[in-house]
C-alpha atoms as a PDB file:
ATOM      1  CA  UNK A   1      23.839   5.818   3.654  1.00  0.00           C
ATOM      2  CA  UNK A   2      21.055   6.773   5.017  1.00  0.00           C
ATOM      3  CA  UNK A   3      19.642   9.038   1.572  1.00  0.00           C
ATOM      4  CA  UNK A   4      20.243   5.775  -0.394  1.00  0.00           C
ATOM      5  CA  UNK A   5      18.364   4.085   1.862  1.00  0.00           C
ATOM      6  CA  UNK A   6      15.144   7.095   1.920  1.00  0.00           C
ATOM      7  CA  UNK A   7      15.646   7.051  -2.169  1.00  0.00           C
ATOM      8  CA  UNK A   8      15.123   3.430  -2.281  1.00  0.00           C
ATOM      9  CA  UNK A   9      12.188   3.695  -0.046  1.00  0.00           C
ATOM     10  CA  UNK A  10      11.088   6.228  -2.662  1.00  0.00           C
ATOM     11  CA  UNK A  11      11.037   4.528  -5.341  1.00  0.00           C
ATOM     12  CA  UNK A  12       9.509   1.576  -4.441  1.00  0.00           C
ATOM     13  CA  UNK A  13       6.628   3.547  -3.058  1.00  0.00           C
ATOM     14  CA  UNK A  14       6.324   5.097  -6.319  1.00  0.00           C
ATOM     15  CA  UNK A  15       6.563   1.707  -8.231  1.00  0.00           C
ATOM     16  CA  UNK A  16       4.133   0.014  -6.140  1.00  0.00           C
ATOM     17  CA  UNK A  17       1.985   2.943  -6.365  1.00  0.00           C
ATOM     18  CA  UNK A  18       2.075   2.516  -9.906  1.00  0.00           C
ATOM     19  CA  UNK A  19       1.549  -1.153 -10.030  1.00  0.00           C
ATOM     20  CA  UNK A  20      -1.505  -0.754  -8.177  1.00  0.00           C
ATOM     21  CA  UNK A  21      -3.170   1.096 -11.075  1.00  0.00           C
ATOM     22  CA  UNK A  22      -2.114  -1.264 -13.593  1.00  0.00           C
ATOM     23  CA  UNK A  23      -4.706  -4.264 -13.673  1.00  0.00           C
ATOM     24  CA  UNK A  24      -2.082  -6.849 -14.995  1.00  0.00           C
ATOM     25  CA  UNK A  25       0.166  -6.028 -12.285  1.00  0.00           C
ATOM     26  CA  UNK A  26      -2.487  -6.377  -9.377  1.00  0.00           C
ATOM     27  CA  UNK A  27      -1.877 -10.132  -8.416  1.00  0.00           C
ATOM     28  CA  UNK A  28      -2.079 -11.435  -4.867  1.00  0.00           C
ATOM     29  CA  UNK A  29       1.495 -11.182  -4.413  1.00  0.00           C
ATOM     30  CA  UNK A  30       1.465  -7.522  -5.224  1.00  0.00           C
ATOM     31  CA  UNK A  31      -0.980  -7.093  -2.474  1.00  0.00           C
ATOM     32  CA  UNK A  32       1.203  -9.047  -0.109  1.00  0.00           C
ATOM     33  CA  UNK A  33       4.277  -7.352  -0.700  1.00  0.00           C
ATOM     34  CA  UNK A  34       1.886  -3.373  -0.201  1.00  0.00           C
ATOM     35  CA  UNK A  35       0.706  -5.241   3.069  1.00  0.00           C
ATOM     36  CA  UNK A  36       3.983  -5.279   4.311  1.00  0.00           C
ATOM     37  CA  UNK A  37       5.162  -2.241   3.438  1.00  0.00           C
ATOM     38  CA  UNK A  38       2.294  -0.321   5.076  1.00  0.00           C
ATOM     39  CA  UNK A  39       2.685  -2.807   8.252  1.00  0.00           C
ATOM     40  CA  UNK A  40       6.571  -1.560   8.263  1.00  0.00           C
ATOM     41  CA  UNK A  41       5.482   1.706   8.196  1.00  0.00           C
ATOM     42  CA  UNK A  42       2.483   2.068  10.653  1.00  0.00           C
ATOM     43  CA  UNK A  43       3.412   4.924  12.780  1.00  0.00           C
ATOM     44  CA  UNK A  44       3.963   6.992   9.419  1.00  0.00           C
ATOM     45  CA  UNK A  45       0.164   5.805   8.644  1.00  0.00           C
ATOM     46  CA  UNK A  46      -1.010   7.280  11.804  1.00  0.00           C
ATOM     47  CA  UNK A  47      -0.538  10.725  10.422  1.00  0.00           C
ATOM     48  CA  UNK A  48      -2.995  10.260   8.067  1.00  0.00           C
ATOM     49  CA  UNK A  49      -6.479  11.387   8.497  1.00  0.00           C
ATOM     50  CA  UNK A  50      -8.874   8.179   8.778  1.00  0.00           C
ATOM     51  CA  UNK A  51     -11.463   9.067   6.578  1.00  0.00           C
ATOM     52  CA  UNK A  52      -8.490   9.451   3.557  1.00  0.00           C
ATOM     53  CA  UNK A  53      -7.127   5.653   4.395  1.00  0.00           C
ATOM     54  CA  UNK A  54     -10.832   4.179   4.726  1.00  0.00           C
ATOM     55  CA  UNK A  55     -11.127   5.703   0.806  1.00  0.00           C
ATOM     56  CA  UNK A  56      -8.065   4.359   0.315  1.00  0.00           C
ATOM     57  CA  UNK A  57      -9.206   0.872   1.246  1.00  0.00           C
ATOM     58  CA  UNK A  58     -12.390   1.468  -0.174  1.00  0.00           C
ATOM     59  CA  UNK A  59     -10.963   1.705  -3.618  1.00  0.00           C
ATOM     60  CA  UNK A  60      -8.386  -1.360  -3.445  1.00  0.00           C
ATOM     61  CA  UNK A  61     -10.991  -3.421  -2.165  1.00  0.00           C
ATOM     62  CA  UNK A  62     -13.676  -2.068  -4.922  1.00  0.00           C
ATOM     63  CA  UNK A  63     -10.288  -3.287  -7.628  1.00  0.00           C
ATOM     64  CA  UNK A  64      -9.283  -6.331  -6.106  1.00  0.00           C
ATOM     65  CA  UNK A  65     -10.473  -9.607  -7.663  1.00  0.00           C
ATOM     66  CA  UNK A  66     -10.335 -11.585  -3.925  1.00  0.00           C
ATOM     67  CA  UNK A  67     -12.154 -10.065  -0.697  1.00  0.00           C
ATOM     68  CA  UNK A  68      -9.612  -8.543   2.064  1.00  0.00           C
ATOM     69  CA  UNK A  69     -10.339  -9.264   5.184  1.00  0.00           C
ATOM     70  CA  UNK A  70     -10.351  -6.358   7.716  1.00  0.00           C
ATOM     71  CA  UNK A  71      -8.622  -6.442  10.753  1.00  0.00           C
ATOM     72  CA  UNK A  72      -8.859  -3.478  13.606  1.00  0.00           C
ATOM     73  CA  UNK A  73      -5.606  -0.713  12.663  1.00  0.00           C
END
C-alpha cells in the first residue's frame, strides 16, 4: 500500500510540476493546491539548500500574475 501511495505522490509532483510551466494552467487555485503540498511536506524541504528554494520562489513569484506574500519558513 504504501508504493501506491509514494507513486501517487509521484505523480502529482510531476503534474503539478508541469502545470506550473504552463501559463494557462497557473491560476490561483493551482498555487493553493502547490502551497499545500509543500506545507505537507516541510521536513522533506529542509533538505534543500536555501539559496536553491529562494530561486525557486524567485521564479514563481517573477510568473505569477498576483504578489505572494512571504512568511518566515
Amino acid at each position: 500500500m504504501n508504493d501506491k501511495v509514494t507513486g501517487l505522490n509521484e505523480m502529482l509532483m510531476d503534474a503539478l510540476t508541469r502545470d506550473l510551466t504552463d501559463p494557462d494552467k497557473c491560476t490561483p487555485g493551482l498555487y493553493t493546491v502547490v502551497r499545500g503540498i509543500i506545507n505537507d511536506n516541510r521536513d522533506a524541504l529542509d533538505s534543500i539548500p536555501s539559496k536553491a528554494l529562494e530561486e525557486t520562489l524567485k521564479s514563481m513569484t517573477n510568473s505569477v500574475p498576483f504578489k505572494i506574500k512571504e512568511s518566515a519558513y
